[in-house]
Protein backbone atom coordinates (compact mmCIF):
# COMPACT_ATOMS: atom_id res chain seq x y z
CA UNK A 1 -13.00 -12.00 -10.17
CA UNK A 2 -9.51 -13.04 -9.08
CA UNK A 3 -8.82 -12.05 -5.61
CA UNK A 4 -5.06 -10.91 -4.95
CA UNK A 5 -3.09 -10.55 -1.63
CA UNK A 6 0.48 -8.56 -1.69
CA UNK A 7 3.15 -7.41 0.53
CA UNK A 8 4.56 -4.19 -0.54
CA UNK A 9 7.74 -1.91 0.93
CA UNK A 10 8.17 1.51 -0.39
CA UNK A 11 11.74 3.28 0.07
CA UNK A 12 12.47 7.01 -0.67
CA UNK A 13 11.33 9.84 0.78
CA UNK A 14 8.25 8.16 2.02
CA UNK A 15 7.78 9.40 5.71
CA UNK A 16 6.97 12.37 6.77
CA UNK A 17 5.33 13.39 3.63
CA UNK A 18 1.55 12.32 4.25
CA UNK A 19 2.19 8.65 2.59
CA UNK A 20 0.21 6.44 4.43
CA UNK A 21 -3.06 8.69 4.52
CA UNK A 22 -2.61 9.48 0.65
CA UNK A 23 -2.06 4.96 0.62
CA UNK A 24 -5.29 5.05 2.95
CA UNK A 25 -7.40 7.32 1.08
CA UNK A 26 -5.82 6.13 -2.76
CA UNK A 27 -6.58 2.16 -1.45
CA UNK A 28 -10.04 3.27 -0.14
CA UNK A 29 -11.09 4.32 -3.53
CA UNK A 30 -10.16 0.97 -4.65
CA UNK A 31 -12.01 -0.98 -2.75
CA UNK A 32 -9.03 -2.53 -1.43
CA UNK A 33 -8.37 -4.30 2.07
CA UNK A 34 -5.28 -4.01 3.93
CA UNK A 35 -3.39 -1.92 5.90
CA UNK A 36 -0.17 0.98 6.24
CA UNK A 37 2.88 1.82 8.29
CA UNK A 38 5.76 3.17 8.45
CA UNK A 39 8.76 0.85 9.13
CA UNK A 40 11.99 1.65 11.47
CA UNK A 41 14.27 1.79 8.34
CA UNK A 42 12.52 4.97 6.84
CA UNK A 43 10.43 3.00 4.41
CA UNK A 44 6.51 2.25 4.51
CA UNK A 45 5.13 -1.46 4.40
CA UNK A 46 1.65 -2.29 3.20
CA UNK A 47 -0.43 -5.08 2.80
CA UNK A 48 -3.27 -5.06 -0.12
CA UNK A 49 -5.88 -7.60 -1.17
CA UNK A 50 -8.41 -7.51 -3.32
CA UNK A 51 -9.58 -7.74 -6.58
CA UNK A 52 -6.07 -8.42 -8.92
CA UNK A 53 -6.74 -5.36 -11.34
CA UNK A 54 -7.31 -3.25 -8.18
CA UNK A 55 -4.31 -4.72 -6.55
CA UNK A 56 -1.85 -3.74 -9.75
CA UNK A 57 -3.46 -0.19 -9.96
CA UNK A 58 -2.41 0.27 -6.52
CA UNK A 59 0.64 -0.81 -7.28
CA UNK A 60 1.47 1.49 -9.79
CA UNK A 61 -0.10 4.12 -8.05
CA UNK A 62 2.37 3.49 -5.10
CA UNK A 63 5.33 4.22 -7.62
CA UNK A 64 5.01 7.46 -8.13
CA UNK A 65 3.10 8.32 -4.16
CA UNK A 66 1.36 11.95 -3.35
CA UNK A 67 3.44 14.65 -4.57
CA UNK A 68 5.54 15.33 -1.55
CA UNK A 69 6.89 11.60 -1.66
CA UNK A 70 10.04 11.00 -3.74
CA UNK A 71 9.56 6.94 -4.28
CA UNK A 72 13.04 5.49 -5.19
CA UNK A 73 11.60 1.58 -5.57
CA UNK A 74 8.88 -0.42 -4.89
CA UNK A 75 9.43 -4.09 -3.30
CA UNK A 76 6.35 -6.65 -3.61
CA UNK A 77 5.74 -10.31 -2.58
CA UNK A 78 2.75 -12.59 -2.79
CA UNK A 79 1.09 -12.52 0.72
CA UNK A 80 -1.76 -14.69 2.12
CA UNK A 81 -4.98 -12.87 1.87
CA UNK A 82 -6.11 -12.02 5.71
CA UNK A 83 -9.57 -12.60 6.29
CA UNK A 84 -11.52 -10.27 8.30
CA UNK A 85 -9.57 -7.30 7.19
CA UNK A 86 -12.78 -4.97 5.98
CA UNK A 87 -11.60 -2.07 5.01
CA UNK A 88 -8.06 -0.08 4.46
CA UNK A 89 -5.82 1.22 7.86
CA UNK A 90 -2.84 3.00 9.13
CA UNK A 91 -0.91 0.98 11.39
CA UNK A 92 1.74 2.76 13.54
């Protein structure tokens, strides 16, 4: 199974709107590791690892966010998988 690490910043109306626990919860049932926040520019960054085809569901699943959320785009990067991660949080 090919293990995948990305970066991820989602702009829109992304704050405010119960985006990170819907990323939380939405990663969780995944089985992805990583992590949630919201950024000072009104955005939300993420990190996700884990299995690839987990990784691009998430993605996907990030574009169109709970139904409060009004995603406008959708910026990833290849990250370094973090070890010791175990399990999906919100951060700040």
């Amino acid at each position: 199974m090919t293990e995948k690490a990305v970066a991820v910043r989602v702009a829109g109306r992304v704050q405010g709107v119960s985006f990170r626990a819907w990323t939380q919860a939405e990663a969780e049932a995944l089985g992805l590791d990583g992590w949630v926040r919201n950024a000072a520019d009104g955005s939300v960054e993420a990190h996700l690892q884990g299995p690839a085809d987990a990784v691009e569901a998430m993605l996907r699943r990030l574009r169109e966010g709970p139904s409060a959320a009004r995603v406008t785009h959708v910026l990833t990067e290849t990250a370094e998988p973090v070890s010791g991660l175990g399990g999906f949080t919100v951060r700040g």
